[in-house]
N, C-alpha and C. Protein backbone atom coordinates (compact mmCIF):
# COMPACT_ATOMS: atom_id res chain seq x y z
N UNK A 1 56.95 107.27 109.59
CA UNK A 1 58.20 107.56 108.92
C UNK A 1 59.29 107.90 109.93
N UNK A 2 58.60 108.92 110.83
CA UNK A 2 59.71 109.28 111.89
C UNK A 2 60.42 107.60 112.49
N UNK A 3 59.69 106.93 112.96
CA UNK A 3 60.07 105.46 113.35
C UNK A 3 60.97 105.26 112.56
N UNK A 4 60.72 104.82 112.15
CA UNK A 4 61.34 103.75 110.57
C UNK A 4 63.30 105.13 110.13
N UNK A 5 62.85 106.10 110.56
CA UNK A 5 64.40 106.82 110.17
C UNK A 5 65.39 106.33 111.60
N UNK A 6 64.51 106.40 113.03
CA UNK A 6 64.92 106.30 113.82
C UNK A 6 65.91 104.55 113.92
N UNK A 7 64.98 103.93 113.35
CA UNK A 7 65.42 102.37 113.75
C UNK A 7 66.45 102.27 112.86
N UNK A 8 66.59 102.71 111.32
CA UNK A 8 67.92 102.79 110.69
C UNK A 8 69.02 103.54 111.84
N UNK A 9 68.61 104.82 112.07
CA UNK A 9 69.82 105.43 112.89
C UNK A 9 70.41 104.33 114.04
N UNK A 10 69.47 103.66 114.67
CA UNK A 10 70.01 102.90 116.22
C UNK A 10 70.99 101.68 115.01
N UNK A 11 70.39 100.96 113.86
CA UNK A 11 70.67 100.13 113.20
C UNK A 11 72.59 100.67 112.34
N UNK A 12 72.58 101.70 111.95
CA UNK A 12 73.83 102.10 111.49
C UNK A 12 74.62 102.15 112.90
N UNK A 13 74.32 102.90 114.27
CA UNK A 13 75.05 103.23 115.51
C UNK A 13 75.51 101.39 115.59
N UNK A 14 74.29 100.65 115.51
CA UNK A 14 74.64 99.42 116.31
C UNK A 14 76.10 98.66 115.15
N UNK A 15 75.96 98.85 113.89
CA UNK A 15 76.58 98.40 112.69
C UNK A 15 78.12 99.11 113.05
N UNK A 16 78.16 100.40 113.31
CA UNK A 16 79.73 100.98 113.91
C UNK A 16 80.28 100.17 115.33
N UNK A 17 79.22 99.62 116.26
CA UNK A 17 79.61 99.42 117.21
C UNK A 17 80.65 97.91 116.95
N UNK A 18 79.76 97.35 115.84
CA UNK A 18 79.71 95.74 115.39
C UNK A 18 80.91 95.62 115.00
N UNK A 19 81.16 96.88 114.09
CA UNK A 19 83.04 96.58 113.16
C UNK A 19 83.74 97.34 114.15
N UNK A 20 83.46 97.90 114.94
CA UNK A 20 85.01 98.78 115.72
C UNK A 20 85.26 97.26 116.51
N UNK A 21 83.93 97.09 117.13
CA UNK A 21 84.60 95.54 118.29
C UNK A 21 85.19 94.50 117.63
N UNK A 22 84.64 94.11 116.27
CA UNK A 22 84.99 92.87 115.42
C UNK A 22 86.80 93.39 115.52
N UNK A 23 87.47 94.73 115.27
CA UNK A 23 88.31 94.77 114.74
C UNK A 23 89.06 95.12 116.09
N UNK A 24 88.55 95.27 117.22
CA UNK A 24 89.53 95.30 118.73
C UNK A 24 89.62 93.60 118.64
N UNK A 25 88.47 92.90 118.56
CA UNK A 25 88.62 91.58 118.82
C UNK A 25 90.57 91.23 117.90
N UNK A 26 90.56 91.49 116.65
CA UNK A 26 91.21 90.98 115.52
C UNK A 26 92.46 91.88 116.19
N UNK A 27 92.92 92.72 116.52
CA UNK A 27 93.98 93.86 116.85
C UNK A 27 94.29 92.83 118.28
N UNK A 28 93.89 92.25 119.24
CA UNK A 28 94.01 91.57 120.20
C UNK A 28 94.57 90.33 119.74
N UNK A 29 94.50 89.48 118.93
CA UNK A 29 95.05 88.07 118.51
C UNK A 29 96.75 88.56 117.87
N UNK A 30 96.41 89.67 117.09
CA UNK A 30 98.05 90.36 116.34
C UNK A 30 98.78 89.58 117.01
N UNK A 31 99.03 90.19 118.31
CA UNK A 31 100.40 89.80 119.16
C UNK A 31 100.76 88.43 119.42
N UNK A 32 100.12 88.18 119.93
CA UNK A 32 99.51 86.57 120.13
C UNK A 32 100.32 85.43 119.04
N UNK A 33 99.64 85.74 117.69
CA UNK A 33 100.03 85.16 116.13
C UNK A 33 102.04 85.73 116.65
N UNK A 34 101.95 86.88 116.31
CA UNK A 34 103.29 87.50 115.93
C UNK A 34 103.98 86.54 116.76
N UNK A 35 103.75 86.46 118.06
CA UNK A 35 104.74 85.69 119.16
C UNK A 35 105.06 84.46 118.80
N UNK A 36 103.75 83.69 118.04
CA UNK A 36 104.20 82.14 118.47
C UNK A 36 104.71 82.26 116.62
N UNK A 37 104.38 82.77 115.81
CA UNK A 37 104.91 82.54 114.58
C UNK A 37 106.37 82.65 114.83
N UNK A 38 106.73 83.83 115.56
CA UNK A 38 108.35 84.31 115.66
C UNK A 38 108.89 83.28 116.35
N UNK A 39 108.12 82.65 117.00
CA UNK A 39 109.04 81.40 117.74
C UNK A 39 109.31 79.88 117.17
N UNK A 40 108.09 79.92 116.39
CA UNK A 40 108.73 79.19 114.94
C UNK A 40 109.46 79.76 113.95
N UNK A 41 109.48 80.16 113.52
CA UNK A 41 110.32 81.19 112.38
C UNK A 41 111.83 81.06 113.06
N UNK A 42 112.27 81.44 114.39
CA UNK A 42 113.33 81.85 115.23
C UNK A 42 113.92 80.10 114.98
N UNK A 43 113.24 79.02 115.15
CA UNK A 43 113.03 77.94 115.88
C UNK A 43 113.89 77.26 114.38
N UNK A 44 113.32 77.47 113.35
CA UNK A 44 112.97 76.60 111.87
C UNK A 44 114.37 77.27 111.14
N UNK A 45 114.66 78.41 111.63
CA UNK A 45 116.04 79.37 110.82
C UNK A 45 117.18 79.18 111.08
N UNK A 46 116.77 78.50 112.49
CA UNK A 46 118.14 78.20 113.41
C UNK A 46 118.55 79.78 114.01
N UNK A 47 117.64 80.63 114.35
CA UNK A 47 117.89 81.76 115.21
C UNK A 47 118.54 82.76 113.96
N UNK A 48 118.91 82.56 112.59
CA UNK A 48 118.75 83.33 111.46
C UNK A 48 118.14 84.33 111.93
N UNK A 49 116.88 84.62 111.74
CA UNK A 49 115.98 85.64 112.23
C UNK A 49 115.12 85.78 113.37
N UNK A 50 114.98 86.63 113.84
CA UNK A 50 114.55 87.03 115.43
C UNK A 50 113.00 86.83 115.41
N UNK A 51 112.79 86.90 113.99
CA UNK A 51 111.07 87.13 114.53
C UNK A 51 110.29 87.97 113.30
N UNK A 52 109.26 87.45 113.63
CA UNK A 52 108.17 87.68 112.56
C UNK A 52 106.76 88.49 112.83
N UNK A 53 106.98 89.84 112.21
CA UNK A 53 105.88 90.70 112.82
C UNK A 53 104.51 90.77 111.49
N UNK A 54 102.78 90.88 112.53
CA UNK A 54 102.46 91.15 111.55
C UNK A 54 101.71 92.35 111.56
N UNK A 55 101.72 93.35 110.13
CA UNK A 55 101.05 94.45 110.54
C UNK A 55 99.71 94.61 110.59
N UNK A 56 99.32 96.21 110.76
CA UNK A 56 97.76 95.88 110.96
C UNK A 56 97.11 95.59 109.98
N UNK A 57 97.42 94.89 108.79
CA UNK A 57 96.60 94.33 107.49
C UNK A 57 96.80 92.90 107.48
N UNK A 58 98.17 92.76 108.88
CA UNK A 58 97.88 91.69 108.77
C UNK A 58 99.33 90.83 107.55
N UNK A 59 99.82 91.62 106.89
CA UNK A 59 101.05 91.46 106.27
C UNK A 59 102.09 90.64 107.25
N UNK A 60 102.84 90.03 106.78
CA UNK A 60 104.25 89.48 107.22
C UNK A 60 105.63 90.55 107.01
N UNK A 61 106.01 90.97 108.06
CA UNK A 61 107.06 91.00 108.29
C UNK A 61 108.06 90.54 108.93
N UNK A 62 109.38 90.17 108.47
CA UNK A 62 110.02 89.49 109.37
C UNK A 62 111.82 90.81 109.72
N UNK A 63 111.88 90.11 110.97
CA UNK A 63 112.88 91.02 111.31
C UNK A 63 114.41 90.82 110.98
N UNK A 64 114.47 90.97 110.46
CA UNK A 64 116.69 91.06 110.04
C UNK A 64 117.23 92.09 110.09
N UNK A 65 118.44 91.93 110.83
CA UNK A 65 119.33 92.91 110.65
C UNK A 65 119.42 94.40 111.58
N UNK A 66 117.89 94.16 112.66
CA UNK A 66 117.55 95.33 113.25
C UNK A 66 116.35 96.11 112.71
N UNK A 67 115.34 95.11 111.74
CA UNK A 67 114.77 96.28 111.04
C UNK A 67 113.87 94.92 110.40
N UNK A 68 112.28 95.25 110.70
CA UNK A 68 111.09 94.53 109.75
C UNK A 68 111.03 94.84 108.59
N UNK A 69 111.17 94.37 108.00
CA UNK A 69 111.18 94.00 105.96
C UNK A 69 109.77 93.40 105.52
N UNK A 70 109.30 94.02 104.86
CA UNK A 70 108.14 93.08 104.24
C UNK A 70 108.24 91.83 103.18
N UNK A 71 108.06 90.77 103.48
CA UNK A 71 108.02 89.26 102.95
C UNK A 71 108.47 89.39 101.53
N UNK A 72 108.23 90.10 100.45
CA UNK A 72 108.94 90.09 99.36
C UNK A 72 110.57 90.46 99.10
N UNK A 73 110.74 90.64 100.31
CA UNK A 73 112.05 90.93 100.06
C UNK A 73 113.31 89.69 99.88
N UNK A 74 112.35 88.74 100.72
CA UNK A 74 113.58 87.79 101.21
C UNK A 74 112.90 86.01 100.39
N UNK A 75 113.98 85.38 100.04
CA UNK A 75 113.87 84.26 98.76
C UNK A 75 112.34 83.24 99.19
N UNK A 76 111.86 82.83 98.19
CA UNK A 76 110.67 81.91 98.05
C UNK A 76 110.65 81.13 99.19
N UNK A 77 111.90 80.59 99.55
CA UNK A 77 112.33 79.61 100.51
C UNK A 77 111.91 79.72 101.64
N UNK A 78 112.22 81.37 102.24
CA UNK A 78 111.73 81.71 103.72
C UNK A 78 110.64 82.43 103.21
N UNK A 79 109.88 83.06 102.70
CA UNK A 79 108.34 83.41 102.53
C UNK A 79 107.76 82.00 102.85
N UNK A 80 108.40 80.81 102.14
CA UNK A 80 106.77 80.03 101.99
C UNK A 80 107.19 79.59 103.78
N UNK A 81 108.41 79.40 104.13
CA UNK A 81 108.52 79.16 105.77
C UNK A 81 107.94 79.93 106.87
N UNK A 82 108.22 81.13 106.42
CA UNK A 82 107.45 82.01 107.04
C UNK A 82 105.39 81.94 107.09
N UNK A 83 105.26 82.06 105.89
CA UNK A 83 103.55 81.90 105.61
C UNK A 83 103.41 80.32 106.81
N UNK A 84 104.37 79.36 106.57
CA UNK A 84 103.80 77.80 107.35
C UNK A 84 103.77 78.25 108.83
N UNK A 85 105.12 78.86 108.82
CA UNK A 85 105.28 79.28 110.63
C UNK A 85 103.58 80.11 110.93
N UNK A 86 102.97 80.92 109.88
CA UNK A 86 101.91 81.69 110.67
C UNK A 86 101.06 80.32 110.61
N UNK A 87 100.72 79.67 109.69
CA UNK A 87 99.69 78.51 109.77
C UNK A 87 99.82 77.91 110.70
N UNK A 88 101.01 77.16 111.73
CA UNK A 88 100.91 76.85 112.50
C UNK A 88 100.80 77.63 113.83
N UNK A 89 100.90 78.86 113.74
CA UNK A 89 101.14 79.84 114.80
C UNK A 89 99.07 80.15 114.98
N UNK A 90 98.51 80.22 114.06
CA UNK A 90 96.88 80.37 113.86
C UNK A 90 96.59 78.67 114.22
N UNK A 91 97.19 77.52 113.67
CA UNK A 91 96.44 76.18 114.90
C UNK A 91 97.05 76.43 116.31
N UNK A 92 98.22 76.82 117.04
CA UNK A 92 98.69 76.79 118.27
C UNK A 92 97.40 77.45 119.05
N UNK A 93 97.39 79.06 118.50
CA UNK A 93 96.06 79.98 119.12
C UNK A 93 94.72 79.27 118.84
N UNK A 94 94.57 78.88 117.93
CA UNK A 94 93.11 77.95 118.22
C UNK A 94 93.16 76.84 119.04
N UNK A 95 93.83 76.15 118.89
CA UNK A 95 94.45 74.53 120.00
C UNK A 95 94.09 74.92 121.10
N UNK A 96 94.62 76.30 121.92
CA UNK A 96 95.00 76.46 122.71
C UNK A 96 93.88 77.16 123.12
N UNK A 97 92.91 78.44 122.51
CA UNK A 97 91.47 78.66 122.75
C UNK A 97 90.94 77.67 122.78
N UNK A 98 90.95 76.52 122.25
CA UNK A 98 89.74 75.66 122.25
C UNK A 98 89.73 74.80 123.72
N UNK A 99 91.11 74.97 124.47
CA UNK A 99 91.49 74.45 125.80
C UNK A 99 91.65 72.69 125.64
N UNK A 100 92.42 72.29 124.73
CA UNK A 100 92.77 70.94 124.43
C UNK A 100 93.21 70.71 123.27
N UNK A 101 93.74 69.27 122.77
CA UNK A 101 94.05 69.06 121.63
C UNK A 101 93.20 68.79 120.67
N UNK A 102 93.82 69.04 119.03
CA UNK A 102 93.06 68.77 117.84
C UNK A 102 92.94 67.73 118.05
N UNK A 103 92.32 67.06 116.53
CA UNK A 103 92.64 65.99 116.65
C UNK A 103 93.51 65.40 114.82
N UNK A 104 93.64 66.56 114.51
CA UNK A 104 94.62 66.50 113.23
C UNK A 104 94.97 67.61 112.95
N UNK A 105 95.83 67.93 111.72
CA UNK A 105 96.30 69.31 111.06
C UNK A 105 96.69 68.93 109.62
N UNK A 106 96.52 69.19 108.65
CA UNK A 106 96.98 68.89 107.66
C UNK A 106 97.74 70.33 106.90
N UNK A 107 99.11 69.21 106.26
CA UNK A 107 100.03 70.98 105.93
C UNK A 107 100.05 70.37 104.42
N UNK A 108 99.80 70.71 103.27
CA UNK A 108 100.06 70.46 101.99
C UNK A 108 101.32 71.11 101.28
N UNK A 109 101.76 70.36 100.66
CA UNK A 109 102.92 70.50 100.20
C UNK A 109 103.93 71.81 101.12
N UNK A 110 104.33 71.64 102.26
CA UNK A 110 105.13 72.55 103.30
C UNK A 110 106.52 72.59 102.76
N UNK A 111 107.05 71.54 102.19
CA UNK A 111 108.03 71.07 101.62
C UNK A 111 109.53 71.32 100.76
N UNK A 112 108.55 72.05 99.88
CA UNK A 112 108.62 71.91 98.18
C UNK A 112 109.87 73.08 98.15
N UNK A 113 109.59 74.25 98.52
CA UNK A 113 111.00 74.86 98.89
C UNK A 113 111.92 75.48 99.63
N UNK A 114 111.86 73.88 100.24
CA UNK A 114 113.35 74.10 100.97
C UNK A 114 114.01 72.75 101.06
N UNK A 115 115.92 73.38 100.82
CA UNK A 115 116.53 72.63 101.36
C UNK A 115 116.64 71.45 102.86
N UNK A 116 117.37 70.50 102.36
CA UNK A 116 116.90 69.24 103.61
C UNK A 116 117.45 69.36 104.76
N UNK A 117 118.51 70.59 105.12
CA UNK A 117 118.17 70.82 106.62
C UNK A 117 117.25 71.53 107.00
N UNK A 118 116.87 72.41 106.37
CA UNK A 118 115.61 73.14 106.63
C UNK A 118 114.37 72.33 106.80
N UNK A 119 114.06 71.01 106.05
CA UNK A 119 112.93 70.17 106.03
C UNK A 119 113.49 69.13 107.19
N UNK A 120 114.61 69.27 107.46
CA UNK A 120 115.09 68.36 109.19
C UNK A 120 114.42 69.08 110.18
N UNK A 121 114.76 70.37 110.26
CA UNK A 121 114.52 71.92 111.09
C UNK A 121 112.66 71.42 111.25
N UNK A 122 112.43 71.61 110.17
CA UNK A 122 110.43 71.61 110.11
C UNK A 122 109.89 70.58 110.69
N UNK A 123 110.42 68.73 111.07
CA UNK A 123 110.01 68.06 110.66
C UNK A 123 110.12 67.90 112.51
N UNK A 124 111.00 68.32 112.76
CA UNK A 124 111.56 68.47 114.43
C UNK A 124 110.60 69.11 114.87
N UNK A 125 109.97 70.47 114.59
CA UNK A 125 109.12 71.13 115.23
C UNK A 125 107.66 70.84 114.91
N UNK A 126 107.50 69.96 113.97
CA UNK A 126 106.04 69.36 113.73
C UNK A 126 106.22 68.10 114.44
N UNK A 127 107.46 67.60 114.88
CA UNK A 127 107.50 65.88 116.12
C UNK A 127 106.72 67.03 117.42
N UNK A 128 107.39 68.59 117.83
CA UNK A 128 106.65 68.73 118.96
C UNK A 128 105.71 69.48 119.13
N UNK A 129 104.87 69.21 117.90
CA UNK A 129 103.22 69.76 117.66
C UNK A 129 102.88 68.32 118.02
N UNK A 130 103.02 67.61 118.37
CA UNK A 130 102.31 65.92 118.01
C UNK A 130 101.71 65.89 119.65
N UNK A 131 102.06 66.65 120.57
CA UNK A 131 101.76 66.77 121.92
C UNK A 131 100.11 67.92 121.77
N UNK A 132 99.91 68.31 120.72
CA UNK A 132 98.69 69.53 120.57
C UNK A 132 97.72 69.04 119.60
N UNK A 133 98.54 68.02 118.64
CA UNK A 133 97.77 67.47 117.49
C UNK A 133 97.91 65.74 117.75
N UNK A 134 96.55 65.16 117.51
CA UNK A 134 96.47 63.57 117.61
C UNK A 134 97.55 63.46 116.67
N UNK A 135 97.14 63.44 114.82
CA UNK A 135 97.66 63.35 113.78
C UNK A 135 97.87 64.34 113.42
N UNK A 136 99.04 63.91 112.39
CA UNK A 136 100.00 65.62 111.92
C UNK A 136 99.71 65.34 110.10
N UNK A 137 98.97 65.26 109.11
CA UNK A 137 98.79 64.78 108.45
C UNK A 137 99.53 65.89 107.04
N UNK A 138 100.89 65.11 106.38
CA UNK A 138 101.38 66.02 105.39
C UNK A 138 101.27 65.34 103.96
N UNK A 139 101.33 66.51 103.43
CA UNK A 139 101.07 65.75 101.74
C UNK A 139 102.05 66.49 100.89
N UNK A 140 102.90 65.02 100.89
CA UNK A 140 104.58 65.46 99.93
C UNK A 140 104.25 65.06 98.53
N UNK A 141 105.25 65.25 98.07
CA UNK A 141 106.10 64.08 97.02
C UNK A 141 107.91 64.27 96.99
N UNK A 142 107.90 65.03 98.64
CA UNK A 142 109.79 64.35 98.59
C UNK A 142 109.91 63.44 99.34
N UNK A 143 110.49 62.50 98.66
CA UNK A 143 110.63 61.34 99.13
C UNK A 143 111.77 61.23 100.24
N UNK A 144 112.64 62.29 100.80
CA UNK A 144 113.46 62.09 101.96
C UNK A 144 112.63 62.41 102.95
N UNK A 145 111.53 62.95 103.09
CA UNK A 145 110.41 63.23 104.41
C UNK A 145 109.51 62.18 104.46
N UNK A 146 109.21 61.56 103.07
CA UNK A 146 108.36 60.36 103.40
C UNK A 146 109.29 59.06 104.25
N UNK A 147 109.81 58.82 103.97
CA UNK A 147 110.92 57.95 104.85
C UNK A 147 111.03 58.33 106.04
N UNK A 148 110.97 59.33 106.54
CA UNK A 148 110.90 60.42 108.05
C UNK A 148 109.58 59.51 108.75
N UNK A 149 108.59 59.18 107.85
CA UNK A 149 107.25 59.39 108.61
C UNK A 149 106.98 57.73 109.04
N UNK A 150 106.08 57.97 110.29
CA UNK A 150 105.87 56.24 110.58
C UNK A 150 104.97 55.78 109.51
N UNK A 151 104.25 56.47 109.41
CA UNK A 151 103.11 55.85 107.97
C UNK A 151 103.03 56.76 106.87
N UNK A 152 103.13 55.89 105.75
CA UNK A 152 102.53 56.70 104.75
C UNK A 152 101.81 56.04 103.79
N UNK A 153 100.53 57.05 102.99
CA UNK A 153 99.76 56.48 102.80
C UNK A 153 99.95 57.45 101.22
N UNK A 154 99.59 55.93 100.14
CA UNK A 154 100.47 56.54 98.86
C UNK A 154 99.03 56.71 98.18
N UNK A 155 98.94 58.07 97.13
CA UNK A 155 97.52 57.78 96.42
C UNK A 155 97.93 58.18 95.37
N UNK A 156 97.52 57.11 94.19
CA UNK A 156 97.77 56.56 93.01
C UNK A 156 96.79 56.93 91.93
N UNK A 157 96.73 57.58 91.10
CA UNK A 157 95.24 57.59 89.67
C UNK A 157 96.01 56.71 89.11
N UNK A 158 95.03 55.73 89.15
CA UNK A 158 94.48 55.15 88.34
C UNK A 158 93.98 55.00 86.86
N UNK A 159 94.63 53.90 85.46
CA UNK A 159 93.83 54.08 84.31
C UNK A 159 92.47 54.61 83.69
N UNK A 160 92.01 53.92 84.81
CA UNK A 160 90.14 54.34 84.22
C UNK A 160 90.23 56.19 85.02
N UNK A 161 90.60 56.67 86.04
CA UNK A 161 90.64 57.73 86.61
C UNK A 161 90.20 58.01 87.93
N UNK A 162 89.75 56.99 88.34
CA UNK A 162 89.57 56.79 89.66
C UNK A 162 91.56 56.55 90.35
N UNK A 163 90.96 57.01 91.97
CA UNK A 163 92.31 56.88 92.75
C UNK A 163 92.47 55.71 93.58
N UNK A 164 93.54 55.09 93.75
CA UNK A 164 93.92 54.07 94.55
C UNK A 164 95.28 54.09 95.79
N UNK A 165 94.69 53.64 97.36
CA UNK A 165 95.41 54.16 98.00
C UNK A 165 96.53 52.65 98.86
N UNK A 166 97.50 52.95 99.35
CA UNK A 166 98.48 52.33 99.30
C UNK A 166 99.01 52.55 101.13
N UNK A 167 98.76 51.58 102.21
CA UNK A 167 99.29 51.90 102.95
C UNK A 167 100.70 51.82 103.44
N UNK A 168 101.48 52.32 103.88
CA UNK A 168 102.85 51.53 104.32
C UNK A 168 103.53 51.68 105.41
């Protein structure tokens, strides 16, 4: 019995050791994310906003005015820009751990709200992801970004319910 209490005790010590490091590991990337998101964010706003912090939960804040605001404050438009800037700011840090390029990224509907300089702004800084990513693979339905792209590939349902795809 004495055993058996002992090997739980080393087993809970080893279990504290497991989440304090898991969460130095995770407290170490923060900055990292914050930097390259803010440099999209900075990049995509047209220098609008300085930068995009995140806290230790991991929340979005972005900076205006002299002062981090938490993401609900500011219109659908720049939240969902903001959330894309971290998605691509989490492939840059992996790209870049992995010590080479992807070989795709796919962004689903990135689009949807925002105005078309803003989707000029996005479309510029995903031409110079194309140096980190083989293929940049997006899935619209606005048709002023599909015209942007060298290929696009259209997918259609079909009567019976099956899909049919369309290159161009």
């Amino acid at each position: 019995m004495k055993e058996e209490k002992q090997i739980v005790f080393y087993l809970n010590i080893l279990s504290d050791v497991m989440s304090s490091f898991r969460t130095h590991l995770i407290s170490r990337i923060r900055p990292t994310l914050s930097y390259y998101s803010s440099d999209f964010f900075n990049r995509l706003t047209d220098g609008k906003y300085a930068g995009i912090e995140l806290d230790e939960n991991y929340n979005l804040l972005i900076y205006d005015n002299g002062e981090f605001y938490g993401i609900e404050r500011f219109s659908g438009g720049e939240e969902d820009l903001a959330n894309l800037c971290l998605r691509l700011a989490i492939s840059e840090v992996i790209t870049e751990r992995a010590g080479g390029i992807f070989n795709f990224i796919i962004l689903d509907e990135i689009f949807g709200s925002q105005d078309i300089l803003r989707r000029q702004s996005i479309m510029k800084a995903l031409n110079g992801l194309s140096s980190k990513f083989r293929q940049i693979f997006l899935i619209t339905h606005i048709e002023d970004v599909k015209n942007e792209m060298e290929h696009v590939i259209y997918v259609n349902e079909n009567e019976d319910g099956t899909s049919s795809i369309k290159l161009e």
